[in-house]
Every structure is written in C-alpha cells, then in structure tokens.
C-alpha atoms as a PDB file:
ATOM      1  CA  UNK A   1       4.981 -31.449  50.816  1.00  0.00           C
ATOM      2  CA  UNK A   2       2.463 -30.511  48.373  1.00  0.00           C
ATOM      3  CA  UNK A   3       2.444 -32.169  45.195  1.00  0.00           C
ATOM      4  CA  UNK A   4       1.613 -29.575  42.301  1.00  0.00           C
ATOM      5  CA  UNK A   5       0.120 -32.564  39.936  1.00  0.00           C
ATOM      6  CA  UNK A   6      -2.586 -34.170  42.053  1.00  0.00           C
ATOM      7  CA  UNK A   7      -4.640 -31.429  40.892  1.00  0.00           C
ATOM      8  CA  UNK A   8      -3.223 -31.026  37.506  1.00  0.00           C
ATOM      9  CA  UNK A   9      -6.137 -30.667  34.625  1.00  0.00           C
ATOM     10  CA  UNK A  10      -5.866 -31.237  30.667  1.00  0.00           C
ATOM     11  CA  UNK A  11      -7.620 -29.034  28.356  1.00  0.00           C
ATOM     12  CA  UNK A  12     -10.013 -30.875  25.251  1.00  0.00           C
ATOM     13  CA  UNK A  13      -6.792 -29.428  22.915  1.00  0.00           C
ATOM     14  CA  UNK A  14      -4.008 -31.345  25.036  1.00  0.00           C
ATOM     15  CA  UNK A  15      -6.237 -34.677  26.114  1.00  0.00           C
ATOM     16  CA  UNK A  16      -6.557 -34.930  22.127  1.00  0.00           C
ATOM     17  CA  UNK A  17      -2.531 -34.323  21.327  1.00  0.00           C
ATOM     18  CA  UNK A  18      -1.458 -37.226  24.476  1.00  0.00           C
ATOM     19  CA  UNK A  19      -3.818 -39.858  23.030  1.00  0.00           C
ATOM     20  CA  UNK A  20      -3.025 -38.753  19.490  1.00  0.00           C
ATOM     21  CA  UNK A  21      -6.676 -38.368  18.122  1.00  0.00           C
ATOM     22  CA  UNK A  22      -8.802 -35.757  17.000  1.00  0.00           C
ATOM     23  CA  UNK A  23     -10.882 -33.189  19.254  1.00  0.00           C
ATOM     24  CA  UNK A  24     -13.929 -34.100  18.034  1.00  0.00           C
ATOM     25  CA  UNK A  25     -13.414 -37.716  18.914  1.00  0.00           C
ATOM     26  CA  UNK A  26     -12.502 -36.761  22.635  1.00  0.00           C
ATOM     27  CA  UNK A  27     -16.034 -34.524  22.222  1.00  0.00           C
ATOM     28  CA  UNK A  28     -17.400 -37.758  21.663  1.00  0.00           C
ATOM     29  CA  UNK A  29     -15.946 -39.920  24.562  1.00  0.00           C
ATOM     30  CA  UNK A  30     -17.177 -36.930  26.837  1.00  0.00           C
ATOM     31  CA  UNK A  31     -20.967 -37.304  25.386  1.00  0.00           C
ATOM     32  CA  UNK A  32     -20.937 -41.489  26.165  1.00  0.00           C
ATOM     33  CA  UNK A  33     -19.342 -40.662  29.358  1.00  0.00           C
ATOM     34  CA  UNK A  34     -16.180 -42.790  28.448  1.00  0.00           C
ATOM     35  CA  UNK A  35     -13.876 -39.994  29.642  1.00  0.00           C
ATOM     36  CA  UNK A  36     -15.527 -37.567  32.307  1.00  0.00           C
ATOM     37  CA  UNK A  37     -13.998 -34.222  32.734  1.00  0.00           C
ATOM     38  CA  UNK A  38     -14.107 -32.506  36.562  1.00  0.00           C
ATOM     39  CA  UNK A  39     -14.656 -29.341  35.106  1.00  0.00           C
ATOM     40  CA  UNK A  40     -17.487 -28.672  32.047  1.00  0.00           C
ATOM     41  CA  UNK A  41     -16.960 -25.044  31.676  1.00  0.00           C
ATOM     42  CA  UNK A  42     -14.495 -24.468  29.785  1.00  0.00           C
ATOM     43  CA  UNK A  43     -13.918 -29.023  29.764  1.00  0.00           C
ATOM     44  CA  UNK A  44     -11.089 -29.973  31.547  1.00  0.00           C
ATOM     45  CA  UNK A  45     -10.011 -33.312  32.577  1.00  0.00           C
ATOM     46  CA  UNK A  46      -8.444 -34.425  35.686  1.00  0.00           C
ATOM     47  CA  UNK A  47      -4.682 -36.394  35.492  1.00  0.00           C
ATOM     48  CA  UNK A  48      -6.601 -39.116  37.574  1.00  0.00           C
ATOM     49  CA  UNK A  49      -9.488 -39.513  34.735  1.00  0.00           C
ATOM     50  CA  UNK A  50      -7.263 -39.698  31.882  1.00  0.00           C
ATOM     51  CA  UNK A  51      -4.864 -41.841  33.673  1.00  0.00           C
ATOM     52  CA  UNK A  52      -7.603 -43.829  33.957  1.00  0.00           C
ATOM     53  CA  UNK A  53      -9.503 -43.793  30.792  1.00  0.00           C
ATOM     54  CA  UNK A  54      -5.952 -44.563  29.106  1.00  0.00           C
ATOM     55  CA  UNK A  55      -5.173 -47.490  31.432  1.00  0.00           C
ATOM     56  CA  UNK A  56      -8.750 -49.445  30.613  1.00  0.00           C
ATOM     57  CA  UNK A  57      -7.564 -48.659  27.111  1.00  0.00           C
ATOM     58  CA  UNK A  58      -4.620 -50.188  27.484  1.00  0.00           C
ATOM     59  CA  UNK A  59      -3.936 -51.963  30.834  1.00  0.00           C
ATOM     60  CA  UNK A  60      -0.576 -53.513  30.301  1.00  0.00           C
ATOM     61  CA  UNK A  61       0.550 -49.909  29.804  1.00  0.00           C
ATOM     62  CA  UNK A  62       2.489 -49.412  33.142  1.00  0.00           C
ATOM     63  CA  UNK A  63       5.132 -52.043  31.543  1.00  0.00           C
ATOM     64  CA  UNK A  64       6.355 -49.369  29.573  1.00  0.00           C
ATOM     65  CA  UNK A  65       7.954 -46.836  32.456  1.00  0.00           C
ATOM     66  CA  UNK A  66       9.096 -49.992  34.584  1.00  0.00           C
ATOM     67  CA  UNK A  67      12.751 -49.917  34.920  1.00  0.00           C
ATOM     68  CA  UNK A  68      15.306 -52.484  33.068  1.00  0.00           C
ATOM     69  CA  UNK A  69      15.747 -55.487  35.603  1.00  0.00           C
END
C-alpha cells in the first residue's frame, strides 16, 4: 500500500503556522541550516525534516500522542 504522507511537503507559510512563529524566523532557521528544506524553489520542507527539527526541539514530545495506560 502506498502511503500518501511519506512524501508529504510543508510550505514556509504552513511550517511557520505548526510551530506557531513567524515566517521570517523559519527564513532564518533555513539560512543556519537548523531546518533544511528538500526543495529550495519555491522552499518546501519534508514531514521527515520538520518531524525532526521539532523533536530536537522538544524530545519528550512523543509523550503527548501516547495513549492513556
């Protein structure tokens, strides 16, 4: 089965309203290479790389969609 989401990119616009900050300061974490897009023209970011820039952020994240024991 193919999964429609492995390949799933985020524009500059959308990375900026799931993390809750400004464009410009997603600009910025592009430039230092702190969140690397797949695609430069127009920028998109992979699922993968902002799963993974939000995770070093915040690595006890997970925790939050476990299930009630």
């Amino acid at each position: 089965m193919y999964n429609h989401n492995y390949n799933k990119t985020f524009s500059v616009r959308e990375v900026s309203e799931i993390i809750g900050v400004e464009r410009s300061a997603i600009y910025r974490l592009i430039k230092n290479r702190k969140l690397i897009p797949n695609i430069t023209r127009p920028i998109r970011i992979a699922k993968a790389n902002l799963q993974t820039f939000v995770l070093k952020k915040a690595p006890k994240a997970p925790v939050l969609w476990e299930s009630d024991r």
